[in-house]
C-alpha atoms as a PDB file:
ATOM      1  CA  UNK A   1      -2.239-146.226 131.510  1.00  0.00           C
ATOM      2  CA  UNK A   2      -1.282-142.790 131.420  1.00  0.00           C
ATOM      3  CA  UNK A   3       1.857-141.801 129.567  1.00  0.00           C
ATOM      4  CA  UNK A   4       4.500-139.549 130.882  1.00  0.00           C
ATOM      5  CA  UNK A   5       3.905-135.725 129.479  1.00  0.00           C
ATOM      6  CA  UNK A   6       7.747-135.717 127.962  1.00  0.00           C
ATOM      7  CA  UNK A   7       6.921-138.442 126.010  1.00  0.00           C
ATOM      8  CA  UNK A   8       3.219-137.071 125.383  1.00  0.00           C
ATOM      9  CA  UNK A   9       5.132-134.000 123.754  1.00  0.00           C
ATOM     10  CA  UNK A  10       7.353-135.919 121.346  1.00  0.00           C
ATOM     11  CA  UNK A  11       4.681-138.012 120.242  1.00  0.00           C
ATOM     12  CA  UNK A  12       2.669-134.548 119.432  1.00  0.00           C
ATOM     13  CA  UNK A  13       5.474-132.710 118.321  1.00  0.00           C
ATOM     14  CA  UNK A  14       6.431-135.610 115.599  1.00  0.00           C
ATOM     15  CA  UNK A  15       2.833-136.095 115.046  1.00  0.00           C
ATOM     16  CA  UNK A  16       3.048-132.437 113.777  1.00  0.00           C
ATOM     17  CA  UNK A  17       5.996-132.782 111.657  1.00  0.00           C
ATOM     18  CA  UNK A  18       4.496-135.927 110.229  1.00  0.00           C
ATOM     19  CA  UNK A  19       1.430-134.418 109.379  1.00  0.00           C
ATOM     20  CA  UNK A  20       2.693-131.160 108.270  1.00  0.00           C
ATOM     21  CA  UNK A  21       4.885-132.955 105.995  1.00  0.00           C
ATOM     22  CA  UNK A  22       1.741-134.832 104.313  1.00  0.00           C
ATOM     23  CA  UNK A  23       0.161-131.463 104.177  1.00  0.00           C
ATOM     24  CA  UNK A  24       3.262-130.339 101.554  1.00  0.00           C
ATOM     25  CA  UNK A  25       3.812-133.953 100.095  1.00  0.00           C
ATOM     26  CA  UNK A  26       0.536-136.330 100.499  1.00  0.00           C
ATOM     27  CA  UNK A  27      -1.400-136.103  96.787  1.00  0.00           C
ATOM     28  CA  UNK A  28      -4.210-137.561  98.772  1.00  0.00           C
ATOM     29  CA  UNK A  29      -4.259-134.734 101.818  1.00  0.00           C
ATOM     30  CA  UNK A  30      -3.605-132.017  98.961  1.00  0.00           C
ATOM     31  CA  UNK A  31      -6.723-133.249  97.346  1.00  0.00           C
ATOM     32  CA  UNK A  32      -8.439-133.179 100.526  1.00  0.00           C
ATOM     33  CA  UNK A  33      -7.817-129.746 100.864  1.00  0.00           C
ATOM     34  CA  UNK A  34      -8.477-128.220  98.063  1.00  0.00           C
ATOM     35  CA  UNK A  35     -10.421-130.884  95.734  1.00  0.00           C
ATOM     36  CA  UNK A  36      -9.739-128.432  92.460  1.00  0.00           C
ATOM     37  CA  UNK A  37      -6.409-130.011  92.234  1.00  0.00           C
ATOM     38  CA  UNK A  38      -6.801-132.824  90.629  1.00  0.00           C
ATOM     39  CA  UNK A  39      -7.725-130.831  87.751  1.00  0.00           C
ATOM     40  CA  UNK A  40      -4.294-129.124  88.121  1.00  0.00           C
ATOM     41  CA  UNK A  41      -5.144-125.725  90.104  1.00  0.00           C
ATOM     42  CA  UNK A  42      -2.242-123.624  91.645  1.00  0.00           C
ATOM     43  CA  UNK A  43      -2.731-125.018  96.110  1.00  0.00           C
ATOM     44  CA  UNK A  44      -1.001-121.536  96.719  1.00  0.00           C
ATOM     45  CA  UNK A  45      -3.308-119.105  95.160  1.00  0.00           C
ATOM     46  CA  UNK A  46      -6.356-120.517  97.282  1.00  0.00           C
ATOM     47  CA  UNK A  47      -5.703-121.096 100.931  1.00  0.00           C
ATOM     48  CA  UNK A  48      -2.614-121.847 103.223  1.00  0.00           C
ATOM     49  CA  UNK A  49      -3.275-124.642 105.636  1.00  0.00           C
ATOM     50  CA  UNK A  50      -1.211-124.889 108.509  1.00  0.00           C
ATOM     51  CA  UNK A  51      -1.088-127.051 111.858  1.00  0.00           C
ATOM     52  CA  UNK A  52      -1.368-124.469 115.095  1.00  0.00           C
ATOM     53  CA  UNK A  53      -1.314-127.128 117.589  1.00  0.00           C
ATOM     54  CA  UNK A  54      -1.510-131.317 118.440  1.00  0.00           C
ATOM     55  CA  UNK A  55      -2.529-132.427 121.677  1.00  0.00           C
ATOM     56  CA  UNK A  56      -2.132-135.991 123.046  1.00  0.00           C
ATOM     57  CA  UNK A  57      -4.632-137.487 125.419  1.00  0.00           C
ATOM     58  CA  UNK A  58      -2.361-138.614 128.359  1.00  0.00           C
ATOM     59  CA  UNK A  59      -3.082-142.504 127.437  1.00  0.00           C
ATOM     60  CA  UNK A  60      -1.602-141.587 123.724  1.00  0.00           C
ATOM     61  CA  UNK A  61      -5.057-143.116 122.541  1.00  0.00           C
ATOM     62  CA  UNK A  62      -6.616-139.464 120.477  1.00  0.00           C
ATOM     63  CA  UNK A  63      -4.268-136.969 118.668  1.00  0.00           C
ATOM     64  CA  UNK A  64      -6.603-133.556 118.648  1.00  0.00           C
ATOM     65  CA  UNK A  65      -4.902-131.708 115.269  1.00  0.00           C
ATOM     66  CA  UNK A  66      -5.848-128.240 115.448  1.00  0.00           C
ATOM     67  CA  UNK A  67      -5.639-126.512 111.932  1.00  0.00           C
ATOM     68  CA  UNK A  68      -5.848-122.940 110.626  1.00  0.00           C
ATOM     69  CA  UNK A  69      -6.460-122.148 107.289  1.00  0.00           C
ATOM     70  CA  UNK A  70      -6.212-118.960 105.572  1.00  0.00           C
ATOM     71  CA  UNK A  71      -8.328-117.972 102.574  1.00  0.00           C
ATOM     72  CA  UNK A  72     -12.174-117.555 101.763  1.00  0.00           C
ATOM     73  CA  UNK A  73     -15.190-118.937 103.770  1.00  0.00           C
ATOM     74  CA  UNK A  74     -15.993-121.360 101.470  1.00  0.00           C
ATOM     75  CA  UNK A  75     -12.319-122.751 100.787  1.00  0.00           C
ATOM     76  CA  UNK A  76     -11.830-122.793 104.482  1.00  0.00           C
ATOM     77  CA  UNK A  77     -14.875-125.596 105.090  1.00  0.00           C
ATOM     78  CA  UNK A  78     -13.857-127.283 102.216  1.00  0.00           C
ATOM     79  CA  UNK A  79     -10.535-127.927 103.424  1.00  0.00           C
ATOM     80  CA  UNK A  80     -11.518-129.006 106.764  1.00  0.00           C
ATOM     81  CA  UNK A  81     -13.998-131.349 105.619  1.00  0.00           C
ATOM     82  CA  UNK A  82     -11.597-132.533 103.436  1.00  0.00           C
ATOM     83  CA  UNK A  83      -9.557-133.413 106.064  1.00  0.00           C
ATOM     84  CA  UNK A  84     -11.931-134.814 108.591  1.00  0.00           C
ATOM     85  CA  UNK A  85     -12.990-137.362 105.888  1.00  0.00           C
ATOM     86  CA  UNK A  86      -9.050-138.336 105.961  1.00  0.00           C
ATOM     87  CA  UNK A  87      -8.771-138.525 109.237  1.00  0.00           C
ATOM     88  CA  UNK A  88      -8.326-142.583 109.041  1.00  0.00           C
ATOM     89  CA  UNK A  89      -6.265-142.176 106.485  1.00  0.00           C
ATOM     90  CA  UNK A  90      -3.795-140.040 108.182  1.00  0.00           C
ATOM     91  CA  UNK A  91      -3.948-142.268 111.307  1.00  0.00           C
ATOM     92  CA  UNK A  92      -2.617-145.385 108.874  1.00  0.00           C
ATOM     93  CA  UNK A  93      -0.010-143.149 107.003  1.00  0.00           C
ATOM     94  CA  UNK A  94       1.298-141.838 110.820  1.00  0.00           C
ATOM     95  CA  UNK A  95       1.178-145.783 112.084  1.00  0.00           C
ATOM     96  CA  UNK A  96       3.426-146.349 109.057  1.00  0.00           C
ATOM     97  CA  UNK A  97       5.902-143.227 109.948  1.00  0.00           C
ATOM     98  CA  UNK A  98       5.840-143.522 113.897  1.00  0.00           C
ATOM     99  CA  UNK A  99       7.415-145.975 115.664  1.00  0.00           C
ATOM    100  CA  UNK A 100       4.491-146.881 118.038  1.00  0.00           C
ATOM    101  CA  UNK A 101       2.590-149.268 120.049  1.00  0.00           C
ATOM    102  CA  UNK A 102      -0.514-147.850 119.020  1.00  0.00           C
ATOM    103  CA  UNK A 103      -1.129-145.444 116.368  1.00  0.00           C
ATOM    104  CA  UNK A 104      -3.632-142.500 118.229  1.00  0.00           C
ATOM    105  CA  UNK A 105      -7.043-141.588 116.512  1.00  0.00           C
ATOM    106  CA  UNK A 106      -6.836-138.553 114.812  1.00  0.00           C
ATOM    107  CA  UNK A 107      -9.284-135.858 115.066  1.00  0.00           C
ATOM    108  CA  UNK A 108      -8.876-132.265 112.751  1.00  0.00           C
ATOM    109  CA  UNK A 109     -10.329-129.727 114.587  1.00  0.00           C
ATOM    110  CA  UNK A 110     -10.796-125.986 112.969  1.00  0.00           C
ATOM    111  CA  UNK A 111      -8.783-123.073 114.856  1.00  0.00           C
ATOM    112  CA  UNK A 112      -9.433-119.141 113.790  1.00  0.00           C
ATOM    113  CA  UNK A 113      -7.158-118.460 116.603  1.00  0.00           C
ATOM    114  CA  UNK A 114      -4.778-116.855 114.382  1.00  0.00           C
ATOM    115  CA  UNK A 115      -8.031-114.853 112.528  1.00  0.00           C
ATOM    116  CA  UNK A 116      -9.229-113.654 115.268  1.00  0.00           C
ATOM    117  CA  UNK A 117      -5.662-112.321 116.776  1.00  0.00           C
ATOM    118  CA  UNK A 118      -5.256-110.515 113.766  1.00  0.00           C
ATOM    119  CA  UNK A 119      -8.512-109.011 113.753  1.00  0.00           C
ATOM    120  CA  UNK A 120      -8.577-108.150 117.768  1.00  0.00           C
ATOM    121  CA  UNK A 121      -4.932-106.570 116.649  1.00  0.00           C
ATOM    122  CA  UNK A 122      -6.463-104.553 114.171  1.00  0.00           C
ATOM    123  CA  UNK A 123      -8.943-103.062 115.911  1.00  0.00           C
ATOM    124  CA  UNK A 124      -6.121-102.079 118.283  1.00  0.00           C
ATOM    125  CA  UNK A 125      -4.140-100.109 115.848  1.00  0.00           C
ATOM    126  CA  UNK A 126      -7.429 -98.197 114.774  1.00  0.00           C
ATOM    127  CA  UNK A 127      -8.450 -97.490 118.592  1.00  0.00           C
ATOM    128  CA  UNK A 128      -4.729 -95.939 118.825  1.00  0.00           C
ATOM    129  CA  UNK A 129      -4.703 -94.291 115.843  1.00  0.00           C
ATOM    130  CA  UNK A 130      -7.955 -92.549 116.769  1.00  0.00           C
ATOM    131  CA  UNK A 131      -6.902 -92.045 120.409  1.00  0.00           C
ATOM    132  CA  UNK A 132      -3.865 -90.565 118.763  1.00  0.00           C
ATOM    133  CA  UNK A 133      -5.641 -88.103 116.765  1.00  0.00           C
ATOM    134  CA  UNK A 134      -8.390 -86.723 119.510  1.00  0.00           C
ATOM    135  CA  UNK A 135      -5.001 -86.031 121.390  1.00  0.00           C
ATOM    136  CA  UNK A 136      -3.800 -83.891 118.672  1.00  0.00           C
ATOM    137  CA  UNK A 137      -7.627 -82.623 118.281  1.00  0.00           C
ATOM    138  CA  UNK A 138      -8.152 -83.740 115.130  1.00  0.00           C
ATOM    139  CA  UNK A 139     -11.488 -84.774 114.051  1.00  0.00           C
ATOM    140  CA  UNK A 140     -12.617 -88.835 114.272  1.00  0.00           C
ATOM    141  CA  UNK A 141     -14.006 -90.216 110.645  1.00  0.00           C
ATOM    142  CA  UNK A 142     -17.184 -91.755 111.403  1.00  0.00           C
ATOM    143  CA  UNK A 143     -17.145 -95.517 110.775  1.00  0.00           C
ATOM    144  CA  UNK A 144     -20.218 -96.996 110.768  1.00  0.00           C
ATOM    145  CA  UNK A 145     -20.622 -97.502 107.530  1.00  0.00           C
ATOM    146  CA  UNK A 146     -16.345 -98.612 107.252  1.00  0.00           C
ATOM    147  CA  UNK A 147     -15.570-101.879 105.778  1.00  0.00           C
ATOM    148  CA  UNK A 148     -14.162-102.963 109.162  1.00  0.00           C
ATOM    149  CA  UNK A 149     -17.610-103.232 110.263  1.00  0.00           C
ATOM    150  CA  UNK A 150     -17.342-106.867 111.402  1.00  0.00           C
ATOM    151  CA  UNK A 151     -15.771-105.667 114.572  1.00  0.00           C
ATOM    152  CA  UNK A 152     -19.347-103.985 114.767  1.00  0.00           C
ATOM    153  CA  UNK A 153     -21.436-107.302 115.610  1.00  0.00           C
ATOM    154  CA  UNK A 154     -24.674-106.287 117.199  1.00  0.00           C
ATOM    155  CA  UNK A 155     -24.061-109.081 120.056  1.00  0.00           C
ATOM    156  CA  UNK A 156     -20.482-107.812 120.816  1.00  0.00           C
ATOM    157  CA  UNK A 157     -20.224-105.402 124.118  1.00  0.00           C
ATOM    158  CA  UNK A 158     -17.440-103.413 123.781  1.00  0.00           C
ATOM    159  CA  UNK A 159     -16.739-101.243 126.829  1.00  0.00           C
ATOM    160  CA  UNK A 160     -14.736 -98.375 126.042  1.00  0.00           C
ATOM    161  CA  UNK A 161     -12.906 -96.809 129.433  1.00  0.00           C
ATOM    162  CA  UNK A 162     -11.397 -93.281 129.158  1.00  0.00           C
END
């Protein structure tokens, strides 16, 4: 039984409220996220978590949660761990909220979309700035040795075109 995609896209788009809502409000999902706490830790000063997308398989039957989280390594795998071992509890707590036949299956999927758009942005700016400055015939800093150098990953091929 396939569901029509209007409907498809409310059920996502409340399934995104909802579960942005228990990201603010749920003690158990805060928890989840960042496990420090329950010991009464600030959950701004460590990482932001945020929903970038939900998408509905066209028989309503899987809700795909995509989430970004901004912060170190090691708080970022935490707090998708965290959630994957939720995920069952976030499908009950959304049966509960939604007003549905069946309540989808909820999967949390990591997404560095926003990451890597900020670093492919960055790089950007620098490339202009330098093009910038060899128009006005100023010297290039070398920087291979620059903090930036994860743009420098021996397996990327950057082609540069002049």
């Amino acid at each position: 039984c396939m569901a029509h995609p209007r409907r498809i896209k409310m059920v996502a788009q409340q399934i995104r409220r909802e579960v942005g809502e228990m990201l603010i409000k749920d003690k158990v999902l805060m928890q989840a996220i960042l496990p420090e706490a329950a010991l009464g830790a600030d959950l701004y000063l460590s990482s932001v978590t945020t929903i970038s997308d939900v998408e509905i398989s066209r028989d309503l039957q899987v809700a795909k949660i995509y989430i970004s989280v901004f912060g170190d390594e090691r708080g970022k795998e935490i707090a998708i761990e965290g959630l994957k071992s939720r995920e069952k509890y976030v499908r009950m707590q959304l049966g509960k909220r939604m007003k549905l036949r069946l309540t989808p299956e909820v999967r949390f999927i990591a997404d560095d979309s926003f990451e890597r758009g900020a670093r492919v942005i960055k790089l950007l700016d620098r490339l202009k700035e330098e093009a910038e400055r060899k128009e006005r015939g100023e010297t290039i800093p070398d920087r291979s040795d620059d903090e930036d150098s994860d743009f420098d990953d021996d397996d990327e091929e950057i082609i540069f075109v002049e």
